[in-house]
PDB file of N, CA and C in Angstrom:
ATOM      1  N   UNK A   1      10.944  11.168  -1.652  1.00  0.00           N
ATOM      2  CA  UNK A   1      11.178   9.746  -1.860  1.00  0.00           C
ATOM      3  C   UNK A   1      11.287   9.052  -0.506  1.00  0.00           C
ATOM      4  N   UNK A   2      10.476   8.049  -0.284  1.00  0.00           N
ATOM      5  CA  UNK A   2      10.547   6.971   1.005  1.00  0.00           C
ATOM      6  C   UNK A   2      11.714   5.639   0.394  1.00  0.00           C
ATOM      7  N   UNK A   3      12.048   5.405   1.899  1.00  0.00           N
ATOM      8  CA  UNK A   3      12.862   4.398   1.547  1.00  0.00           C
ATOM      9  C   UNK A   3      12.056   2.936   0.985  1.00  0.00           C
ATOM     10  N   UNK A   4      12.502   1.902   0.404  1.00  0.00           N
ATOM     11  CA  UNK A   4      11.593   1.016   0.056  1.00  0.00           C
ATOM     12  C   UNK A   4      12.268  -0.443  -0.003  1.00  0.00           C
ATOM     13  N   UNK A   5      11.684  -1.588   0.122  1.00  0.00           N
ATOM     14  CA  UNK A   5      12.095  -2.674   0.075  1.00  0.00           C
ATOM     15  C   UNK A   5      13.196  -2.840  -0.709  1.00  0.00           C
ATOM     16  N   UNK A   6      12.870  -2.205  -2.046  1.00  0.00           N
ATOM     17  CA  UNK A   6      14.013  -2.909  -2.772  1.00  0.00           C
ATOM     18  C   UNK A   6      15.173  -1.951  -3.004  1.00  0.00           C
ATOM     19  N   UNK A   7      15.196  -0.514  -1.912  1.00  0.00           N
ATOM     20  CA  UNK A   7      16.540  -0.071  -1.638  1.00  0.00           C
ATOM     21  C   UNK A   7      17.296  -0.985  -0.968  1.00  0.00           C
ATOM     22  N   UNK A   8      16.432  -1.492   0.345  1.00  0.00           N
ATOM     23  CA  UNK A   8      17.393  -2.416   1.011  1.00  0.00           C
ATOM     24  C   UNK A   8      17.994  -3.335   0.225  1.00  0.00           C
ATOM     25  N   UNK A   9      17.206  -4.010  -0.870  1.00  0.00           N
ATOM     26  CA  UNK A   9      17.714  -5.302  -1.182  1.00  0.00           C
ATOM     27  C   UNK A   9      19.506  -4.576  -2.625  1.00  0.00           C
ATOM     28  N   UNK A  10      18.736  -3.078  -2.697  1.00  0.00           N
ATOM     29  CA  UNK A  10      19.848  -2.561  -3.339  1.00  0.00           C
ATOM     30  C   UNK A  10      21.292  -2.671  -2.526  1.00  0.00           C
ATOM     31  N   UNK A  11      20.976  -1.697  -1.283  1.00  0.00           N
ATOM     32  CA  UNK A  11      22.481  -2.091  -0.846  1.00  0.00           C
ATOM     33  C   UNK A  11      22.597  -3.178   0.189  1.00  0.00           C
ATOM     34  N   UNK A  12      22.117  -4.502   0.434  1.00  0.00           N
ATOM     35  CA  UNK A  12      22.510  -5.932   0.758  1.00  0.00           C
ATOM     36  C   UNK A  12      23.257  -5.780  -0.256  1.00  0.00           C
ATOM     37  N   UNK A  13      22.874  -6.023  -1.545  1.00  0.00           N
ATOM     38  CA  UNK A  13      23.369  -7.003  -2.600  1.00  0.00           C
ATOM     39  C   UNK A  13      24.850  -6.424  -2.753  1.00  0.00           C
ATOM     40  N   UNK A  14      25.029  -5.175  -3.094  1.00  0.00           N
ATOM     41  CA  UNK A  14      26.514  -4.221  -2.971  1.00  0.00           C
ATOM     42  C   UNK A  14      27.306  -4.778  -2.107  1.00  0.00           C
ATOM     43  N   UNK A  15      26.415  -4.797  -0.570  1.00  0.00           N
ATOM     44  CA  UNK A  15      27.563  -5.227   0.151  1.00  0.00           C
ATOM     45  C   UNK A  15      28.003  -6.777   0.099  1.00  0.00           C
ATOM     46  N   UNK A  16      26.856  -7.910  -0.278  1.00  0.00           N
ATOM     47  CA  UNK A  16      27.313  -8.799  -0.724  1.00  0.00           C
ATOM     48  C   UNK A  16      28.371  -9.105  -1.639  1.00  0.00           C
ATOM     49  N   UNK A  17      27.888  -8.517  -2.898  1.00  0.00           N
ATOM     50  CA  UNK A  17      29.256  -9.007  -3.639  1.00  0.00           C
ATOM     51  C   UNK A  17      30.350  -7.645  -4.024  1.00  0.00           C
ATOM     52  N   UNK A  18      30.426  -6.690  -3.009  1.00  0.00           N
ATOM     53  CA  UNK A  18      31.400  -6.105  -2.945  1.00  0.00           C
ATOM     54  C   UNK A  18      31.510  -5.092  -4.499  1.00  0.00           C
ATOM     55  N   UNK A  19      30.882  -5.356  -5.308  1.00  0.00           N
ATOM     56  CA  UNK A  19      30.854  -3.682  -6.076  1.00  0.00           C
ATOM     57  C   UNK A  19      29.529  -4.067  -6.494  1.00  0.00           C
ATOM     58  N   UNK A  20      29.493  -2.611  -7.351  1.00  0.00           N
ATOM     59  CA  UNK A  20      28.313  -2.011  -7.367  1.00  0.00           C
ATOM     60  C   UNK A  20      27.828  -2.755  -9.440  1.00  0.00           C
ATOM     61  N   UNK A  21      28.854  -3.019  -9.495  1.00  0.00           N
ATOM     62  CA  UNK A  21      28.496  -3.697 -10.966  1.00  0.00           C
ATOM     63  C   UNK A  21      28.096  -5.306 -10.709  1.00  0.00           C
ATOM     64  N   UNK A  22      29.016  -6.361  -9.790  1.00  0.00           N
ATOM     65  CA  UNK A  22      28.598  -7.039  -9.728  1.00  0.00           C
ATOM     66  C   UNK A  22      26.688  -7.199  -9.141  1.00  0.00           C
ATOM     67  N   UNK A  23      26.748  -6.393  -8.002  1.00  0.00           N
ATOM     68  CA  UNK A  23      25.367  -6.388  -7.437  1.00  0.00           C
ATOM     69  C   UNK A  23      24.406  -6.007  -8.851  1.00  0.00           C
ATOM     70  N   UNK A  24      24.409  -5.239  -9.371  1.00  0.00           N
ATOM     71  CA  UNK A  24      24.192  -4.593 -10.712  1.00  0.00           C
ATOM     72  C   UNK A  24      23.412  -5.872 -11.415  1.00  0.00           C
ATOM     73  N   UNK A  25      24.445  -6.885 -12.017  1.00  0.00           N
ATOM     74  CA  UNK A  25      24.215  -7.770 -12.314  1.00  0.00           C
ATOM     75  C   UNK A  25      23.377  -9.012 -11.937  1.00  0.00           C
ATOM     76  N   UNK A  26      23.570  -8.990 -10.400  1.00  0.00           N
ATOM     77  CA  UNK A  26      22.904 -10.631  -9.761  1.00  0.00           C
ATOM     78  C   UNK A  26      21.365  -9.798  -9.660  1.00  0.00           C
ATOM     79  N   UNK A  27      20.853  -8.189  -9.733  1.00  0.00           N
ATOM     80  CA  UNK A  27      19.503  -7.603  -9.475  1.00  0.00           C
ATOM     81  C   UNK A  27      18.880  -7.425 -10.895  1.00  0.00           C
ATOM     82  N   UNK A  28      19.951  -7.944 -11.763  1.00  0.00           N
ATOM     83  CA  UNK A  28      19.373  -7.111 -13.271  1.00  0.00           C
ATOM     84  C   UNK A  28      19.125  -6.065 -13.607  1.00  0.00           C
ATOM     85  N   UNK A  29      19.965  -5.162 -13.057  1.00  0.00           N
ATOM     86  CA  UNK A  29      19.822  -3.904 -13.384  1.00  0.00           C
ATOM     87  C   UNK A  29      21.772  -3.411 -14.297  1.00  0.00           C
ATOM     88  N   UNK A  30      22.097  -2.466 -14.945  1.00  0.00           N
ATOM     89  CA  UNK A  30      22.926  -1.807 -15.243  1.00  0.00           C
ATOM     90  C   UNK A  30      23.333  -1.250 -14.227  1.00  0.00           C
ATOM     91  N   UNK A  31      24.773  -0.925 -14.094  1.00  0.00           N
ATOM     92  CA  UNK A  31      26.156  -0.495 -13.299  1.00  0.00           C
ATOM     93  C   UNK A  31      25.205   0.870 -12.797  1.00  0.00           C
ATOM     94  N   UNK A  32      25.259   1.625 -14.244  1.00  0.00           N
ATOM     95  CA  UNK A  32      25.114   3.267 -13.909  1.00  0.00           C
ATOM     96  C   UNK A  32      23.686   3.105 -13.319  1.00  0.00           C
ATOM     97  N   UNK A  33      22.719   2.383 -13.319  1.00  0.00           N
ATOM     98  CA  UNK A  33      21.813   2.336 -13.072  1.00  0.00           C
ATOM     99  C   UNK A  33      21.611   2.114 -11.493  1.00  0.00           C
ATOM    100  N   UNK A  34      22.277   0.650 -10.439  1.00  0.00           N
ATOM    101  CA  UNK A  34      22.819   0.658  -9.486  1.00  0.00           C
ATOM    102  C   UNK A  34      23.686   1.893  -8.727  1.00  0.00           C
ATOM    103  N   UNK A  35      24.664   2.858  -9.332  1.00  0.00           N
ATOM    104  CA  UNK A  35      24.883   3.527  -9.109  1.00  0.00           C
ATOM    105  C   UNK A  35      24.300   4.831  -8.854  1.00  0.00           C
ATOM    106  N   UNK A  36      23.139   4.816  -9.812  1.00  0.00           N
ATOM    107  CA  UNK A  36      22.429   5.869  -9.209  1.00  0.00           C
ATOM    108  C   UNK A  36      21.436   5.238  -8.191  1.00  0.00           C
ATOM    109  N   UNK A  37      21.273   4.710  -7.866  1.00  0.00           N
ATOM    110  CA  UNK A  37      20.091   4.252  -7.062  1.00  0.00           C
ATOM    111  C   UNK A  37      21.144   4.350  -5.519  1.00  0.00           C
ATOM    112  N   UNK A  38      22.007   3.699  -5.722  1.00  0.00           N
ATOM    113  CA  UNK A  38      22.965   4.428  -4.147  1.00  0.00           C
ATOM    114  C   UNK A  38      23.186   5.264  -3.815  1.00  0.00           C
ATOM    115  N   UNK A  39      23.347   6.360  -4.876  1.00  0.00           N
ATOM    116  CA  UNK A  39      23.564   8.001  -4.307  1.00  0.00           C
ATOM    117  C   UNK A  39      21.925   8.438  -4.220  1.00  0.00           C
ATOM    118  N   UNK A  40      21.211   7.926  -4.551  1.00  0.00           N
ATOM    119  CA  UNK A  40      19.560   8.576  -4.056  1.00  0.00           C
ATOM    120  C   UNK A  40      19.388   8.061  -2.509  1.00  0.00           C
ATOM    121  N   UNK A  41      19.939   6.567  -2.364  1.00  0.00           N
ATOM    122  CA  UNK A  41      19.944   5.840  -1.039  1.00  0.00           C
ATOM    123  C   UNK A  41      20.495   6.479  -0.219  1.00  0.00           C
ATOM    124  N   UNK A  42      21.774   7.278  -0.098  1.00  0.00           N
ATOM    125  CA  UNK A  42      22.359   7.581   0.686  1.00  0.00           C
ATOM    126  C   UNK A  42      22.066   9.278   1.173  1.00  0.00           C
ATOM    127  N   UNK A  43      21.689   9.949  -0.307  1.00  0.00           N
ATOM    128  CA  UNK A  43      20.941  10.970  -0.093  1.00  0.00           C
ATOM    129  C   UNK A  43      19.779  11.115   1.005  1.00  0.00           C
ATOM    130  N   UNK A  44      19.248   9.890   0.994  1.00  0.00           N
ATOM    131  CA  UNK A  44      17.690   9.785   1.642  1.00  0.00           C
ATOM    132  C   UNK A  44      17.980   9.633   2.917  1.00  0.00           C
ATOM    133  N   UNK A  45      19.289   8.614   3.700  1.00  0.00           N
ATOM    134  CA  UNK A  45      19.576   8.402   5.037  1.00  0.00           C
ATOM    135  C   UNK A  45      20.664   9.124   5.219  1.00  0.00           C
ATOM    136  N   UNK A  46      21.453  10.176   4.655  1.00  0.00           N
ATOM    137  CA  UNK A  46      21.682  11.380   4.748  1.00  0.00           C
ATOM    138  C   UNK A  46      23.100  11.011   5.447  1.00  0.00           C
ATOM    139  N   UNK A  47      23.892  10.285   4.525  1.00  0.00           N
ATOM    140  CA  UNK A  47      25.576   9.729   4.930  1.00  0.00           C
ATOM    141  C   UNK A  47      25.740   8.541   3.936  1.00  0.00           C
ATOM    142  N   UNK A  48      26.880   8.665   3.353  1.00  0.00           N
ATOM    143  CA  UNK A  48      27.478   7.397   2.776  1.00  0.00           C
ATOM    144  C   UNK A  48      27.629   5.728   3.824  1.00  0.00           C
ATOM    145  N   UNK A  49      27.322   5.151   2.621  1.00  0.00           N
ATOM    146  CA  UNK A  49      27.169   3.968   3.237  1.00  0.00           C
ATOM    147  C   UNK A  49      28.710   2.589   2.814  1.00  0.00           C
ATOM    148  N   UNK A  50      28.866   3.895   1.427  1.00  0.00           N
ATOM    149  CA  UNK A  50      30.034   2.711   0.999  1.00  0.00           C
ATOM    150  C   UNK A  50      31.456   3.329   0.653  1.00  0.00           C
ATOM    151  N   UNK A  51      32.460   3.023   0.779  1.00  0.00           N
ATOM    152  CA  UNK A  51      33.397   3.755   0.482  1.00  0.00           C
ATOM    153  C   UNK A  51      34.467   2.804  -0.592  1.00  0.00           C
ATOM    154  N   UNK A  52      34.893   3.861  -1.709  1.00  0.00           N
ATOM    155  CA  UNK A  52      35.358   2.501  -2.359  1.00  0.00           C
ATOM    156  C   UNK A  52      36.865   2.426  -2.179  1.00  0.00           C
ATOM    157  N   UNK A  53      37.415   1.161  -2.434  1.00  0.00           N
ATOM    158  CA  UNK A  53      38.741   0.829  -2.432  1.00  0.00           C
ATOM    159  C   UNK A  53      39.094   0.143  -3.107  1.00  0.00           C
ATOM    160  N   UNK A  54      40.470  -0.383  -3.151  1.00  0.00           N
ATOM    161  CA  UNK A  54      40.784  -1.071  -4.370  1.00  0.00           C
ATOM    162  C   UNK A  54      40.630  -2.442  -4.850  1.00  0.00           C
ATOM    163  N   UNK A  55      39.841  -2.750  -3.966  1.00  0.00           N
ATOM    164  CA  UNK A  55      39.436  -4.607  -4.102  1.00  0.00           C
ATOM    165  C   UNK A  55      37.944  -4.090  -4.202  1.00  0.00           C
ATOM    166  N   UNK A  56      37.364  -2.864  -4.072  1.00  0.00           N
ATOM    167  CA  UNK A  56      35.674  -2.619  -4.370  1.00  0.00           C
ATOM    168  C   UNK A  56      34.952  -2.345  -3.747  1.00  0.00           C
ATOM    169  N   UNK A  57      33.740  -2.367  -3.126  1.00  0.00           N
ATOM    170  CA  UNK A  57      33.030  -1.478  -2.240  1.00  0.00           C
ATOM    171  C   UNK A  57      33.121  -2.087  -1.085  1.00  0.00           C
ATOM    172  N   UNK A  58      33.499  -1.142   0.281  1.00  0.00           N
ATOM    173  CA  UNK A  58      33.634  -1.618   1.507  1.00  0.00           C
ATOM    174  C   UNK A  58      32.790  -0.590   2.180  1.00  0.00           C
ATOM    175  N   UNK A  59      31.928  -1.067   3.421  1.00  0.00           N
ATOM    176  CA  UNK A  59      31.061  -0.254   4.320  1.00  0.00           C
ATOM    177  C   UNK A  59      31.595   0.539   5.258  1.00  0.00           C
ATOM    178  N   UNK A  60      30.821   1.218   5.389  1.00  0.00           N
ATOM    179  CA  UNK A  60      31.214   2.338   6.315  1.00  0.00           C
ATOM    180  C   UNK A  60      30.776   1.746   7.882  1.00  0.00           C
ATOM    181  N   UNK A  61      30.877   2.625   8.888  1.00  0.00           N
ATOM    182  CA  UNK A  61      30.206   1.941  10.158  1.00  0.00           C
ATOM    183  C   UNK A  61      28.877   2.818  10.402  1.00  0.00           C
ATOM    184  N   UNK A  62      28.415   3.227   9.721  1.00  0.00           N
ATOM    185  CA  UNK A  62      27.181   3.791   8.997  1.00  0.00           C
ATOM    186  C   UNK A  62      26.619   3.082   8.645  1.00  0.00           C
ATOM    187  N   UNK A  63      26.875   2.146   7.064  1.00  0.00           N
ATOM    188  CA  UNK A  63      26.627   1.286   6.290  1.00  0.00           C
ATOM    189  C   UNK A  63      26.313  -0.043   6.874  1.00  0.00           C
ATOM    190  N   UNK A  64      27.445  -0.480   7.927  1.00  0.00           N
ATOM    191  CA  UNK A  64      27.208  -1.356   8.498  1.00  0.00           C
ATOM    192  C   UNK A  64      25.688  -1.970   9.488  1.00  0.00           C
ATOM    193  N   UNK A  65      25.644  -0.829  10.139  1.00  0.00           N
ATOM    194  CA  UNK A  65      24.346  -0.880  10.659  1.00  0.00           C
ATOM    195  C   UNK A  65      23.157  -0.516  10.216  1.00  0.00           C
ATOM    196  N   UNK A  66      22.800   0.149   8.826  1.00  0.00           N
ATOM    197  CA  UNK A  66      22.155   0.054   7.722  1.00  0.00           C
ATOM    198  C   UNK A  66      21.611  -1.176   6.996  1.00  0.00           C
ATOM    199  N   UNK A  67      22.717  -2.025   6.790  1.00  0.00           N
ATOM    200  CA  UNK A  67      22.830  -3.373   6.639  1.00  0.00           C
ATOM    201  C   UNK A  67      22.565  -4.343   7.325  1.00  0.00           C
ATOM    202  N   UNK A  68      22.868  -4.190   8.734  1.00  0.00           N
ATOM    203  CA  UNK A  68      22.306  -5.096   9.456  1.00  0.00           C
ATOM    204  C   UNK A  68      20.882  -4.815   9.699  1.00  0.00           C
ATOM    205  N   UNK A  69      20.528  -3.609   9.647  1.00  0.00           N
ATOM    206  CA  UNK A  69      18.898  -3.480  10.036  1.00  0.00           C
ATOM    207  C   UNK A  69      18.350  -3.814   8.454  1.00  0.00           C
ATOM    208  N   UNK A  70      18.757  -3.977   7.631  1.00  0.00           N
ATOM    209  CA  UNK A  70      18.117  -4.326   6.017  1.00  0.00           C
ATOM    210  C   UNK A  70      17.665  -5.295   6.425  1.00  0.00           C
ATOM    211  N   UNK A  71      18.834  -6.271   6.474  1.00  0.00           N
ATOM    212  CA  UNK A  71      18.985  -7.132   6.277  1.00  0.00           C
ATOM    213  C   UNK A  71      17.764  -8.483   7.511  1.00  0.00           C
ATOM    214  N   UNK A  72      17.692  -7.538   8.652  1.00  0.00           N
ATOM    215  CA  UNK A  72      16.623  -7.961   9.567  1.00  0.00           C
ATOM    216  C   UNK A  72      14.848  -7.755   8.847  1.00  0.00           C
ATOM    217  N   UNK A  73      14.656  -6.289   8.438  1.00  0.00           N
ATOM    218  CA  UNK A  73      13.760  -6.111   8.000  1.00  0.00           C
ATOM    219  C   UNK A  73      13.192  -7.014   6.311  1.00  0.00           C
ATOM    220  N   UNK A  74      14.216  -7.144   5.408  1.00  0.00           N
ATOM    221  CA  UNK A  74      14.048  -8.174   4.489  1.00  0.00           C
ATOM    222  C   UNK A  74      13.292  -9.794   5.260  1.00  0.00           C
ATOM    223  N   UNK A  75      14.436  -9.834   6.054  1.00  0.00           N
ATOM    224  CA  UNK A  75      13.881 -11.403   6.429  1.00  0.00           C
ATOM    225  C   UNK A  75      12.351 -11.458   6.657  1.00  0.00           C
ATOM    226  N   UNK A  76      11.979 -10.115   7.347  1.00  0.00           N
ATOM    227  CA  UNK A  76      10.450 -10.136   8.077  1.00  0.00           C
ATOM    228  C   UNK A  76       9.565  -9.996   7.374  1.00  0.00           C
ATOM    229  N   UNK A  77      10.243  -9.333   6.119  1.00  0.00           N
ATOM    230  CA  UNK A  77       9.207  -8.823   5.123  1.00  0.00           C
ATOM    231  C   UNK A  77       8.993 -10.149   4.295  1.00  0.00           C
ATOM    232  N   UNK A  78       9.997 -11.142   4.041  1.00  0.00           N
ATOM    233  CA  UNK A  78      10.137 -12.121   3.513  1.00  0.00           C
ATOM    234  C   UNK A  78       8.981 -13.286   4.465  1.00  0.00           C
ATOM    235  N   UNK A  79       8.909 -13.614   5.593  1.00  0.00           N
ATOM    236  CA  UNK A  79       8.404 -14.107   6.265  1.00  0.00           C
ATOM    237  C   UNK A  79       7.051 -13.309   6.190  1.00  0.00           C
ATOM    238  N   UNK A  80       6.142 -12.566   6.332  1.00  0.00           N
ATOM    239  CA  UNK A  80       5.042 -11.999   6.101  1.00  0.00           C
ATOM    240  C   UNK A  80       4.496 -12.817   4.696  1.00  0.00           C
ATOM    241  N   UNK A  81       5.621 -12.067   3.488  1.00  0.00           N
ATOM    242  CA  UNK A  81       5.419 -13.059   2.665  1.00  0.00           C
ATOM    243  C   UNK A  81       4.648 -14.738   2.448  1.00  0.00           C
ATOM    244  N   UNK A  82       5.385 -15.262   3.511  1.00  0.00           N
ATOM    245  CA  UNK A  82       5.107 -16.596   3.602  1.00  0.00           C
ATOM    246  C   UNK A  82       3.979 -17.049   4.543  1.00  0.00           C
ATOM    247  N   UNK A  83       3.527 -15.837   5.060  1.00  0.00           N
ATOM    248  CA  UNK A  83       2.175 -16.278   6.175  1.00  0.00           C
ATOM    249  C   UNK A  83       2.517 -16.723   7.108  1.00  0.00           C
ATOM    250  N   UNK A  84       1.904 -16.888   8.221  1.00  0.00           N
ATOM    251  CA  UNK A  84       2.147 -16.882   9.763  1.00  0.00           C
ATOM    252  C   UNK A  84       2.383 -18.636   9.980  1.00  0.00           C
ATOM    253  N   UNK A  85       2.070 -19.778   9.129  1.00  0.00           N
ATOM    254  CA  UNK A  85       2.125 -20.533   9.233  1.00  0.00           C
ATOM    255  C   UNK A  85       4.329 -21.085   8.327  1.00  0.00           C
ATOM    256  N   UNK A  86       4.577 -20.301   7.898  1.00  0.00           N
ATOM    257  CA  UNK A  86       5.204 -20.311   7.396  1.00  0.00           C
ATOM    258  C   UNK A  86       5.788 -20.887   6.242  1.00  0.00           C
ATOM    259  N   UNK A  87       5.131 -21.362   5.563  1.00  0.00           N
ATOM    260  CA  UNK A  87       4.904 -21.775   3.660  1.00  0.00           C
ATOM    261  C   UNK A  87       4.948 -20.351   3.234  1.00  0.00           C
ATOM    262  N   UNK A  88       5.307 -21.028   1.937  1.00  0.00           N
ATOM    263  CA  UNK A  88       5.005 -19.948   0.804  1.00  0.00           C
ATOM    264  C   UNK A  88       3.129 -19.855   0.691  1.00  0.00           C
ATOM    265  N   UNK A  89       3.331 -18.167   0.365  1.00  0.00           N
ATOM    266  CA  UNK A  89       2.030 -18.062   0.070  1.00  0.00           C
ATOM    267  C   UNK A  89       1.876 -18.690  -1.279  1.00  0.00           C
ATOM    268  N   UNK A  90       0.516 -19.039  -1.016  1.00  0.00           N
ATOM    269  CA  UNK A  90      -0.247 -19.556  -2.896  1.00  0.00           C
ATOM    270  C   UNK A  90       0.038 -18.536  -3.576  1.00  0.00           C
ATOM    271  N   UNK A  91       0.338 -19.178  -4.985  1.00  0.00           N
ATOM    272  CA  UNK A  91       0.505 -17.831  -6.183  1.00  0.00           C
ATOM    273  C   UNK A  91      -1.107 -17.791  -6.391  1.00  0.00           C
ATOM    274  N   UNK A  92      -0.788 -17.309  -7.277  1.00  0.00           N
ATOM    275  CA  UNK A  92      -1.867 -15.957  -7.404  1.00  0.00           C
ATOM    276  C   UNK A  92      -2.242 -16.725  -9.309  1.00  0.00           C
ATOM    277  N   UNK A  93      -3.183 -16.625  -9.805  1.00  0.00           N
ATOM    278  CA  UNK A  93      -3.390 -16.762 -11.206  1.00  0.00           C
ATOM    279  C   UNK A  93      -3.265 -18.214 -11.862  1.00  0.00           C
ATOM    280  N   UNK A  94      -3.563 -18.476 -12.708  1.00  0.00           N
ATOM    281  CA  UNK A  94      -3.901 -19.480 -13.376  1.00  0.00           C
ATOM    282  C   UNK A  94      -2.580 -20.434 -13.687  1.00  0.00           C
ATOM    283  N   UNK A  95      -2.745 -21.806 -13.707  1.00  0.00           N
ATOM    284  CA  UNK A  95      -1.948 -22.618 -14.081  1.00  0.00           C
ATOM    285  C   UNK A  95      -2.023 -23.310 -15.066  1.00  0.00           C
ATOM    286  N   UNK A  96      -1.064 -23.407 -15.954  1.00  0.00           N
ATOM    287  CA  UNK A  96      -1.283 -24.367 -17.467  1.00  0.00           C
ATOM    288  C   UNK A  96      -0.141 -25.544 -17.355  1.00  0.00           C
ATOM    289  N   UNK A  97      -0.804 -26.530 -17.861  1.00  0.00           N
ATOM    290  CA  UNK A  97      -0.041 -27.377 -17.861  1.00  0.00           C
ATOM    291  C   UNK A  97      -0.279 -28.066 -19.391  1.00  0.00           C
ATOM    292  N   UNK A  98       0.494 -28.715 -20.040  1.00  0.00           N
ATOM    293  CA  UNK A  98       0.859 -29.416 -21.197  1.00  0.00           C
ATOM    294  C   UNK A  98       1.147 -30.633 -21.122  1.00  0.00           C
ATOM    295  N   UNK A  99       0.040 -31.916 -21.325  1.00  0.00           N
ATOM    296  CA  UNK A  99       0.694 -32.857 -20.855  1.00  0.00           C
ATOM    297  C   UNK A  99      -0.345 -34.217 -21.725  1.00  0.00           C
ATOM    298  N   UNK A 100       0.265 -35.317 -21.649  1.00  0.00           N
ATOM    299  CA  UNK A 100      -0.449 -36.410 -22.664  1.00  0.00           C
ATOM    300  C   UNK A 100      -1.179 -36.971 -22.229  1.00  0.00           C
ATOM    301  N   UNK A 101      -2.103 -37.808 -22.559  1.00  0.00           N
ATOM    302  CA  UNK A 101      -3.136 -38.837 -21.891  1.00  0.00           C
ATOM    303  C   UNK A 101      -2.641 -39.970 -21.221  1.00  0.00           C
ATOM    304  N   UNK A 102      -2.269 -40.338 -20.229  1.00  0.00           N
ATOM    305  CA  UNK A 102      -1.303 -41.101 -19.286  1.00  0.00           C
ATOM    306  C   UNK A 102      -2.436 -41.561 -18.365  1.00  0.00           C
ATOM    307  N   UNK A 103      -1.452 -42.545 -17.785  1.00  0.00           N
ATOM    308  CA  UNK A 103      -2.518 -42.793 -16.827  1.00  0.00           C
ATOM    309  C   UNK A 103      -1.723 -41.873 -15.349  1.00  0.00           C
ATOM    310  N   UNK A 104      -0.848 -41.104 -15.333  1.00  0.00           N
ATOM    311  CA  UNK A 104      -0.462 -40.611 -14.723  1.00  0.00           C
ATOM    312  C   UNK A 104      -1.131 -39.297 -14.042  1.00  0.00           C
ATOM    313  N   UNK A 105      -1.630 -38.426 -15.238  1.00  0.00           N
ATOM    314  CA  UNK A 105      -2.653 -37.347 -15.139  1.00  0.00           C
ATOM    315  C   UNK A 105      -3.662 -37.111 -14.352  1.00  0.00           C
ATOM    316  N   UNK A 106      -4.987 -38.283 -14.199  1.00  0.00           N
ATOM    317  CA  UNK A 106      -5.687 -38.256 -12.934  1.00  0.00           C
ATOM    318  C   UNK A 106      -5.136 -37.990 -11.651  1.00  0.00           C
ATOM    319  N   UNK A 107      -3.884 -38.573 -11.504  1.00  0.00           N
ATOM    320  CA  UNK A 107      -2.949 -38.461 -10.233  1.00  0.00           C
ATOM    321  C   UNK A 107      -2.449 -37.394  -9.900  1.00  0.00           C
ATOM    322  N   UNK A 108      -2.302 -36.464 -10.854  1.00  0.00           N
ATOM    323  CA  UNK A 108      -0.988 -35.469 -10.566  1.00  0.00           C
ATOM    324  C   UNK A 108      -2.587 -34.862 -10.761  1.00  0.00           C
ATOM    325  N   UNK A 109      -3.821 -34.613 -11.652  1.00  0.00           N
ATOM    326  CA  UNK A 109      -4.895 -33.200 -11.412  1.00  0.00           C
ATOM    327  C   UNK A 109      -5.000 -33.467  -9.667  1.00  0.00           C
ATOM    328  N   UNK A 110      -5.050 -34.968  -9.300  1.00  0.00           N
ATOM    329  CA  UNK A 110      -5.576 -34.689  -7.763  1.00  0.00           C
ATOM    330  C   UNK A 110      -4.732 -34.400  -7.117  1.00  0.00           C
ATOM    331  N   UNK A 111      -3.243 -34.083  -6.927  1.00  0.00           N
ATOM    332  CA  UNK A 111      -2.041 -33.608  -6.283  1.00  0.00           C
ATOM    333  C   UNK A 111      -2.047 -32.151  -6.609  1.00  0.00           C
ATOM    334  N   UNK A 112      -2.877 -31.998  -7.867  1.00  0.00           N
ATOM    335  CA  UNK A 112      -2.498 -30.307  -7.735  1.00  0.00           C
ATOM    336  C   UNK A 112      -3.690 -29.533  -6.710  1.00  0.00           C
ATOM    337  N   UNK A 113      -4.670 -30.413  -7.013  1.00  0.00           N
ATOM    338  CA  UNK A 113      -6.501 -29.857  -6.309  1.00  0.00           C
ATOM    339  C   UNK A 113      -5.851 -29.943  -4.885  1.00  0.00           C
ATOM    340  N   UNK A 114      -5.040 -30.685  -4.382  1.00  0.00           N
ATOM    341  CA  UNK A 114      -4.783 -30.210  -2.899  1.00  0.00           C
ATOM    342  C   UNK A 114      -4.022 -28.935  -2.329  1.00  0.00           C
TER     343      UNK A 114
END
């Protein structure tokens, strides 16, 4: 197993909101589900990253710098994303729209053609 984008974005989010259920939640994934995906994470960079306590998951100084390099590499990967000019890239696939005979419509097809 290689590490992968969305390990990082696994443990950001942990360390963001401090347990592993909340993060769980804001990624859409299940607790036990998050939970296993950290012990494969930590398996893979070969040291714990989180240690728990009684207010919830706190980093290690392991973790910490784990996190800070995520958290660098997300941004870049995020920015690639957006192209060198820095916009969002164009989506991808077809657009539908639903809409009445207005005189508004000519206006907005030529706002979208740009």
């Amino acid at each position: 197993m290689e590490l992968e984008l969305r390990h990082l974005r696994v443990v950001c989010a942990i360390a963001d909101f401090g347990s592993v259920g909340r993060a769980a939640a804001a990624l859409g994934f299940t607790q036990p589900a998050m939970s296993t995906q950290l012990r494969r994470i930590e398996r893979l960079l070969g040291d714990g990253l989180f240690v728990r306590s009684g207010t919830g998951m706190e980093l290690t100084a392991y973790g910490a710098q784990v996190v800070s390099q995520a958290r660098d590499i997300l941004a870049r990967a995020d920015a690639l994303g957006r192209g060198s000019t820095g916009r969002p890239a164009a989506a991808a696939g077809p657009l539908r729209l639903g809409v009445t005979n207005t005189p508004v419509v000519p206006a907005l097809l030529d706002a979208l053609g740009r």
